[in-house]
PDB file of N, CA and C in Angstrom:
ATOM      1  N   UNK A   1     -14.056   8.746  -3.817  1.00  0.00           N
ATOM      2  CA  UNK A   1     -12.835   9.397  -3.341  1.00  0.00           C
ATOM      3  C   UNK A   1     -11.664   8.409  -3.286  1.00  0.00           C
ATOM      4  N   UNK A   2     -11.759   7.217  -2.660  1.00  0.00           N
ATOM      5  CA  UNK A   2     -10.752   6.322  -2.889  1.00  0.00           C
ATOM      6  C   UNK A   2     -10.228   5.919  -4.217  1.00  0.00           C
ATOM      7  N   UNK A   3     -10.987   5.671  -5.038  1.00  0.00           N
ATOM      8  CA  UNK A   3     -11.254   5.395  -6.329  1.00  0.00           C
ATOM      9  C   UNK A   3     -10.131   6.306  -7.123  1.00  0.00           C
ATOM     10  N   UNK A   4     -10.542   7.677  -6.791  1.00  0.00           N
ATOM     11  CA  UNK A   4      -9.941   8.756  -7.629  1.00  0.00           C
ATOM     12  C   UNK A   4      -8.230   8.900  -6.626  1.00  0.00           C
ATOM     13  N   UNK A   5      -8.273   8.644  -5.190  1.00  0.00           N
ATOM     14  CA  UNK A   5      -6.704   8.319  -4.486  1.00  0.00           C
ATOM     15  C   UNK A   5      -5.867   7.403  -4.927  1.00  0.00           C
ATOM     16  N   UNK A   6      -6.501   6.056  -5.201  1.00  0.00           N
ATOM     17  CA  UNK A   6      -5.722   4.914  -5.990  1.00  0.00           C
ATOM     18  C   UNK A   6      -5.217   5.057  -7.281  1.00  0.00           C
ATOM     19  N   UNK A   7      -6.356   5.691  -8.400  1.00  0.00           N
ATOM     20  CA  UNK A   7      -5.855   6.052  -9.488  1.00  0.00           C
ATOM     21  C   UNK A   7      -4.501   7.611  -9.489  1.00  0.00           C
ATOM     22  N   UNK A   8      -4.509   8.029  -8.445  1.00  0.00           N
ATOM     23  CA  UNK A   8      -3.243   9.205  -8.316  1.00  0.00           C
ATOM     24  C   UNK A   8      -1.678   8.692  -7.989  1.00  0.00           C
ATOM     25  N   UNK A   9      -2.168   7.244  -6.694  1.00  0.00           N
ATOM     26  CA  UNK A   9      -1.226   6.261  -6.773  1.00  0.00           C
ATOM     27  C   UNK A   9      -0.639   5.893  -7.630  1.00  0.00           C
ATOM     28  N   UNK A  10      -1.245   5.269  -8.326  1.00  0.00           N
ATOM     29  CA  UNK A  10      -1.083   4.400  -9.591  1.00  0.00           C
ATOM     30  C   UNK A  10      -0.221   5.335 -10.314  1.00  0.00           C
ATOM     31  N   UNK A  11      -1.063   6.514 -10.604  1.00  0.00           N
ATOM     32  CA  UNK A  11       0.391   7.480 -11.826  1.00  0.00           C
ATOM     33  C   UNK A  11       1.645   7.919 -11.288  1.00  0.00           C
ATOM     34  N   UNK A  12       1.211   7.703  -9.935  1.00  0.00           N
ATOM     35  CA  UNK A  12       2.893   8.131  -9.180  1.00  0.00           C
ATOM     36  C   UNK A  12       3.573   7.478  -8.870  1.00  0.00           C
ATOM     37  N   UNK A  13       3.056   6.047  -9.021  1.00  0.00           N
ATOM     38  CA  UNK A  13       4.314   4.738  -9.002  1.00  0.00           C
ATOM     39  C   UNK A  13       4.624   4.793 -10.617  1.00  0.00           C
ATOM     40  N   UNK A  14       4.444   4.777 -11.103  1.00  0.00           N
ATOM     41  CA  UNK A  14       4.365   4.626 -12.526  1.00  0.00           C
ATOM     42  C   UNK A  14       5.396   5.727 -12.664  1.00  0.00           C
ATOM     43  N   UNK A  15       5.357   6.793 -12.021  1.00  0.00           N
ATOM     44  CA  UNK A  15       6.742   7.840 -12.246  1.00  0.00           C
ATOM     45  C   UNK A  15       7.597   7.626 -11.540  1.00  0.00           C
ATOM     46  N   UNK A  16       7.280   6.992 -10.405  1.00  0.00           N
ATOM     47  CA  UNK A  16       8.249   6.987  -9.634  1.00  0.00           C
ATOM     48  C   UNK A  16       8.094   5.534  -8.295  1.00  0.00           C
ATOM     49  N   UNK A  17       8.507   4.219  -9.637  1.00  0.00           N
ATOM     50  CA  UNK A  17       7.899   2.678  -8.322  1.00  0.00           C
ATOM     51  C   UNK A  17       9.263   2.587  -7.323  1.00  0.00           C
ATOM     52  N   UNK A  18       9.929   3.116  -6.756  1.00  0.00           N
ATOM     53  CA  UNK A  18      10.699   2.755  -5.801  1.00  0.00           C
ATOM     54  C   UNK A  18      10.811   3.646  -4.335  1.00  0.00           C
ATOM     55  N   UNK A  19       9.174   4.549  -4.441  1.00  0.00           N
ATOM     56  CA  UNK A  19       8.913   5.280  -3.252  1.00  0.00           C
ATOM     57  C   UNK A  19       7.797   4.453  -2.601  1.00  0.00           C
ATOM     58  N   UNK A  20       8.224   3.711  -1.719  1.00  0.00           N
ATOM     59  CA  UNK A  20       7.412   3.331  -0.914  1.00  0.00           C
ATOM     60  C   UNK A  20       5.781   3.792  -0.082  1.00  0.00           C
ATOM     61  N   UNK A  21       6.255   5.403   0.081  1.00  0.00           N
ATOM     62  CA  UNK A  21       4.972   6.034   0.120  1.00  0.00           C
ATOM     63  C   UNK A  21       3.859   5.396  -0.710  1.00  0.00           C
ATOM     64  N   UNK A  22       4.064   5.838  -2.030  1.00  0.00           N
ATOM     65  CA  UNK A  22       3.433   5.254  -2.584  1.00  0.00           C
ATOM     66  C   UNK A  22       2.297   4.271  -2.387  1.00  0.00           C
ATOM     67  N   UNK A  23       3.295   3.247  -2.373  1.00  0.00           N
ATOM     68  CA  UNK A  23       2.732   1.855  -2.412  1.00  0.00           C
ATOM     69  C   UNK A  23       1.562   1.946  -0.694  1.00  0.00           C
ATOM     70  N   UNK A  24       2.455   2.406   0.262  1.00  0.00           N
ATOM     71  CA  UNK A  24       1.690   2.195   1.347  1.00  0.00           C
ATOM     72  C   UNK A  24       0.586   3.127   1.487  1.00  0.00           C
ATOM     73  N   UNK A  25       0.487   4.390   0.456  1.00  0.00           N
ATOM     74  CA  UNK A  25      -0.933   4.934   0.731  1.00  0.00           C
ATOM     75  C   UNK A  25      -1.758   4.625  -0.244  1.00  0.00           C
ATOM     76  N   UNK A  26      -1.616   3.677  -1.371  1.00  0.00           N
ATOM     77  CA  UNK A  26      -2.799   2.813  -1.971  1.00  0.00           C
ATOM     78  C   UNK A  26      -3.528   1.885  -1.324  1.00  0.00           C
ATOM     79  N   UNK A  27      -2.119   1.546  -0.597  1.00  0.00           N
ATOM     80  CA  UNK A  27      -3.029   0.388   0.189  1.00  0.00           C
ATOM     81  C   UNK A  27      -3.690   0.451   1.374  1.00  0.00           C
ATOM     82  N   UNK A  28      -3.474   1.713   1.669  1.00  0.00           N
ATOM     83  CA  UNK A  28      -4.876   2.808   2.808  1.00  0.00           C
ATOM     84  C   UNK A  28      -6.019   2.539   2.005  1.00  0.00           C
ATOM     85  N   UNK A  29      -5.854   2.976   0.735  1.00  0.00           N
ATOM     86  CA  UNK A  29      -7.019   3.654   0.084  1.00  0.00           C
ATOM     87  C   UNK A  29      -7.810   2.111  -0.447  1.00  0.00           C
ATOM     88  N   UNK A  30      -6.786   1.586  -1.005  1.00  0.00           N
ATOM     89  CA  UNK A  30      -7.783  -0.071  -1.444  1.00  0.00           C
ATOM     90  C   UNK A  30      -8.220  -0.629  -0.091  1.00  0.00           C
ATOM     91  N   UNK A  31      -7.558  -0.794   1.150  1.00  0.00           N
ATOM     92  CA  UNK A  31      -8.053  -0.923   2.208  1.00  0.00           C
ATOM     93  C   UNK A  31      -9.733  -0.268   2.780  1.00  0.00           C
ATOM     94  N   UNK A  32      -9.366   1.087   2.639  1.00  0.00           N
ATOM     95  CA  UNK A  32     -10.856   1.537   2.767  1.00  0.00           C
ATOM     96  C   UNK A  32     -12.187   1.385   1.559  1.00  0.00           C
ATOM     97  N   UNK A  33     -11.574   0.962   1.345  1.00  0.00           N
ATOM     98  CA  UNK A  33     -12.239   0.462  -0.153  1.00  0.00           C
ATOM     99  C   UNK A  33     -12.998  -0.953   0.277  1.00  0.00           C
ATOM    100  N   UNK A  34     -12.258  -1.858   1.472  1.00  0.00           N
ATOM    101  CA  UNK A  34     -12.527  -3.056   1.151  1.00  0.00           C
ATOM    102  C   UNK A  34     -11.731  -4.227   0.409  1.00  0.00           C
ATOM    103  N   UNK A  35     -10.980  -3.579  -0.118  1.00  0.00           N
ATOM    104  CA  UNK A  35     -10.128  -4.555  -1.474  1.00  0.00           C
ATOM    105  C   UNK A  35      -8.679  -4.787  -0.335  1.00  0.00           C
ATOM    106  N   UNK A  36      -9.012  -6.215   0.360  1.00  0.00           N
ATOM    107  CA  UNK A  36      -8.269  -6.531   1.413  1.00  0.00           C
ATOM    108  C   UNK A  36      -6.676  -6.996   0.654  1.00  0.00           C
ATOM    109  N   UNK A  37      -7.155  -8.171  -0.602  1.00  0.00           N
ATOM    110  CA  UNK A  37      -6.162  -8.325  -1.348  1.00  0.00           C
ATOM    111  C   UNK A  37      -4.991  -7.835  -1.865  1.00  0.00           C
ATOM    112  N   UNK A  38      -5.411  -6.422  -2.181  1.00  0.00           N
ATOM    113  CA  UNK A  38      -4.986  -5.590  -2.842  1.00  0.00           C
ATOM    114  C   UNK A  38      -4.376  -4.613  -2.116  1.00  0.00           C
ATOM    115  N   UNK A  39      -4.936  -4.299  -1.268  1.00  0.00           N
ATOM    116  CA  UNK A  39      -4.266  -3.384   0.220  1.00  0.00           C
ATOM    117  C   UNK A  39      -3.262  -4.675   0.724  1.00  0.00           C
ATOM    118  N   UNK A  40      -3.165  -5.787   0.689  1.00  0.00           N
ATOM    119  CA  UNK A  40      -1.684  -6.712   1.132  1.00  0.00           C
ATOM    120  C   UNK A  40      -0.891  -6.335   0.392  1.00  0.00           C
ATOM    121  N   UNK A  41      -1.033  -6.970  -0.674  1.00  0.00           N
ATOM    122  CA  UNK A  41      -0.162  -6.086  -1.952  1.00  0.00           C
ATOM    123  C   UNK A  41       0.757  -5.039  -1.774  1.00  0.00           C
ATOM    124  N   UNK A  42      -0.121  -4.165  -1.605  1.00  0.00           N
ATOM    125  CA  UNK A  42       1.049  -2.665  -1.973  1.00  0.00           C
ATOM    126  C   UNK A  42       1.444  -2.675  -0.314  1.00  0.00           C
ATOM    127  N   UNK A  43       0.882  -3.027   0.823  1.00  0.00           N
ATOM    128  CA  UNK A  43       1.820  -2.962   2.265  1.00  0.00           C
ATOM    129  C   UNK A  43       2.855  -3.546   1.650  1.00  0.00           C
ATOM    130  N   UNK A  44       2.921  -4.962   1.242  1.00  0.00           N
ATOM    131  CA  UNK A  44       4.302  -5.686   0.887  1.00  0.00           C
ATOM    132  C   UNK A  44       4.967  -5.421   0.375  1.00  0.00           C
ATOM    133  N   UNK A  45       4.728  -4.671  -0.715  1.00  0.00           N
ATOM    134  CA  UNK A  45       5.359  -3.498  -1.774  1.00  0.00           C
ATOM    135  C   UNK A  45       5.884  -2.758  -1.077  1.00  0.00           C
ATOM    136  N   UNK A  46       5.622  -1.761  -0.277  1.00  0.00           N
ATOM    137  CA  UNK A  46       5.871  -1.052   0.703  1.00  0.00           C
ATOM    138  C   UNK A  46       7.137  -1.439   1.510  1.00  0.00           C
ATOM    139  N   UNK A  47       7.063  -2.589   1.995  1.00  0.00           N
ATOM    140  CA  UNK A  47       8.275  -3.333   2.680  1.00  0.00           C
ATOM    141  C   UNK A  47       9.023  -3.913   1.914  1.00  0.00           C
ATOM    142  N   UNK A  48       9.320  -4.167   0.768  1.00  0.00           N
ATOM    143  CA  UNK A  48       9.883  -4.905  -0.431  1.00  0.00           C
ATOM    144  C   UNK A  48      10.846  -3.384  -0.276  1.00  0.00           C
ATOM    145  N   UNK A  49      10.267  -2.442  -0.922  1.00  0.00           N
ATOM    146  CA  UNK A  49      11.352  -1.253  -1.104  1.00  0.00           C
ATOM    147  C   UNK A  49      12.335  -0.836   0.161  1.00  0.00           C
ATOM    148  N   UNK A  50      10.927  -0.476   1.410  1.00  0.00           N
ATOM    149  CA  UNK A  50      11.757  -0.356   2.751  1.00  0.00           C
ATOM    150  C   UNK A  50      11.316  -0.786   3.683  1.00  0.00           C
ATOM    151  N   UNK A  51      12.048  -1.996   4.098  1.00  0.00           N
ATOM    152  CA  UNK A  51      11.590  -2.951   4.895  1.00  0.00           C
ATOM    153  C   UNK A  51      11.424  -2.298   6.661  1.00  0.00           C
ATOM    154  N   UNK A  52      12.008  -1.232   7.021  1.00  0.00           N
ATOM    155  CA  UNK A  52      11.989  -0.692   7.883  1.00  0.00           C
ATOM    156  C   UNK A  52      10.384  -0.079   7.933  1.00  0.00           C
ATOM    157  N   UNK A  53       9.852   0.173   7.216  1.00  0.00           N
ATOM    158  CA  UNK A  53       8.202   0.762   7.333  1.00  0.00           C
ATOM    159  C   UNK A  53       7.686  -0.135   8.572  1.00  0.00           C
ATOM    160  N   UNK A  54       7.610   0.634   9.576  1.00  0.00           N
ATOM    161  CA  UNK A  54       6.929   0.096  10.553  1.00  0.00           C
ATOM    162  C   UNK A  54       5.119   0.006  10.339  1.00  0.00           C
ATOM    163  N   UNK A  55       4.747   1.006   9.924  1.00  0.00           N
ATOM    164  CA  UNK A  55       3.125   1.585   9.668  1.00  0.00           C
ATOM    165  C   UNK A  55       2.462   0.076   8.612  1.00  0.00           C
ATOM    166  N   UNK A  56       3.587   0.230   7.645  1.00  0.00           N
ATOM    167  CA  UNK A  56       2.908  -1.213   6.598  1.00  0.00           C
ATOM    168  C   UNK A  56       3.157  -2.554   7.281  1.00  0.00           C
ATOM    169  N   UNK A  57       3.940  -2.835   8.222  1.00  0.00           N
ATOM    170  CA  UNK A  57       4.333  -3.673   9.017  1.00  0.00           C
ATOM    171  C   UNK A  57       2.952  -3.807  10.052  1.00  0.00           C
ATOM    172  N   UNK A  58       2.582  -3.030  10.631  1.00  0.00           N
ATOM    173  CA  UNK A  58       1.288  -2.889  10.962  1.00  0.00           C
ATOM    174  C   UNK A  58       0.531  -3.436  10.659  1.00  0.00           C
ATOM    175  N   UNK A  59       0.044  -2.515   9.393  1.00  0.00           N
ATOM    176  CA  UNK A  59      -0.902  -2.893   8.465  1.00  0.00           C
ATOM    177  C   UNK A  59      -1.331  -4.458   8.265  1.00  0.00           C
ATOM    178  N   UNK A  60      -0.213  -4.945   7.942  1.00  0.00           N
ATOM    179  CA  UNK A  60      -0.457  -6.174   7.159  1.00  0.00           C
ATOM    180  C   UNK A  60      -0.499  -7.155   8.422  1.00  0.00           C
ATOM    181  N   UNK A  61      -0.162  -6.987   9.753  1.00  0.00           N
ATOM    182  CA  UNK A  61      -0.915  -8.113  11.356  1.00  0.00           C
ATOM    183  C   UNK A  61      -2.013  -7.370  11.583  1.00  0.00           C
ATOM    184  N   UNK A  62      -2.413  -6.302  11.204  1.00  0.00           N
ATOM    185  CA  UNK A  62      -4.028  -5.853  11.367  1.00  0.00           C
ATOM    186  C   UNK A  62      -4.877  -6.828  10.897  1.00  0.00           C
ATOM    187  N   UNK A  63      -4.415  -7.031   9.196  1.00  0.00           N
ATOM    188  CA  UNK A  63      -5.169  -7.497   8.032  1.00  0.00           C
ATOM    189  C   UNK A  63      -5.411  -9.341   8.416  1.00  0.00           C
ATOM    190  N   UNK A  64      -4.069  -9.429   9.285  1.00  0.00           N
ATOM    191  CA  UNK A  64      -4.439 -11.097   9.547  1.00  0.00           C
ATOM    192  C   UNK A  64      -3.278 -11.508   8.890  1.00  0.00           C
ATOM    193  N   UNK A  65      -2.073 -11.187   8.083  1.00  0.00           N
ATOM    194  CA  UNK A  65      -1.321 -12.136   7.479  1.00  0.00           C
ATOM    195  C   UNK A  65      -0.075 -11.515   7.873  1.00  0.00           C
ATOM    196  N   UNK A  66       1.289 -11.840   7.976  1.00  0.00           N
ATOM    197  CA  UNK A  66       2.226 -12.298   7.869  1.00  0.00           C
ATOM    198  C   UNK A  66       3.345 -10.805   7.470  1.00  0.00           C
ATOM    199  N   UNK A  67       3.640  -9.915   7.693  1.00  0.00           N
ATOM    200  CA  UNK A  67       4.656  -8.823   7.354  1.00  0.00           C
ATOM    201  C   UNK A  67       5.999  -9.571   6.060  1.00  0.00           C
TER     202      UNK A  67
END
């Protein structure tokens, strides 16, 4: 299920990379996945577009590193 959420991500940044959504619900999904790396990633992504995202701001002092 994650697997098949990330790959829906993926085509919808790809139509559209400057919605932050986006980025921050891959990195739910690589998160539940395990793929810690990769769930930093798209939080930062996430805040790169809109730095106001409190939720990916979250995210990423959950994960242990740095907003």
């Amino acid at each position: 299920a994650f697997d098949r959420a990330i790959a829906d991500y993926t085509k919808a940044i790809a139509l559209d990379p400057k919605d932050a959504n986006f980025y921050y619900n891959r990195g739910v999904a690589y998160e539940k996945k395990s793929d810690k790396d990769q769930a930093i990633a798209d939080f930062r992504k996430a805040l790169e577009i809109n730095p106001s995202d409190q939720a990916a701001k979250n995210n990423l002092k959950r994960l242990g590193v740095t907003p």
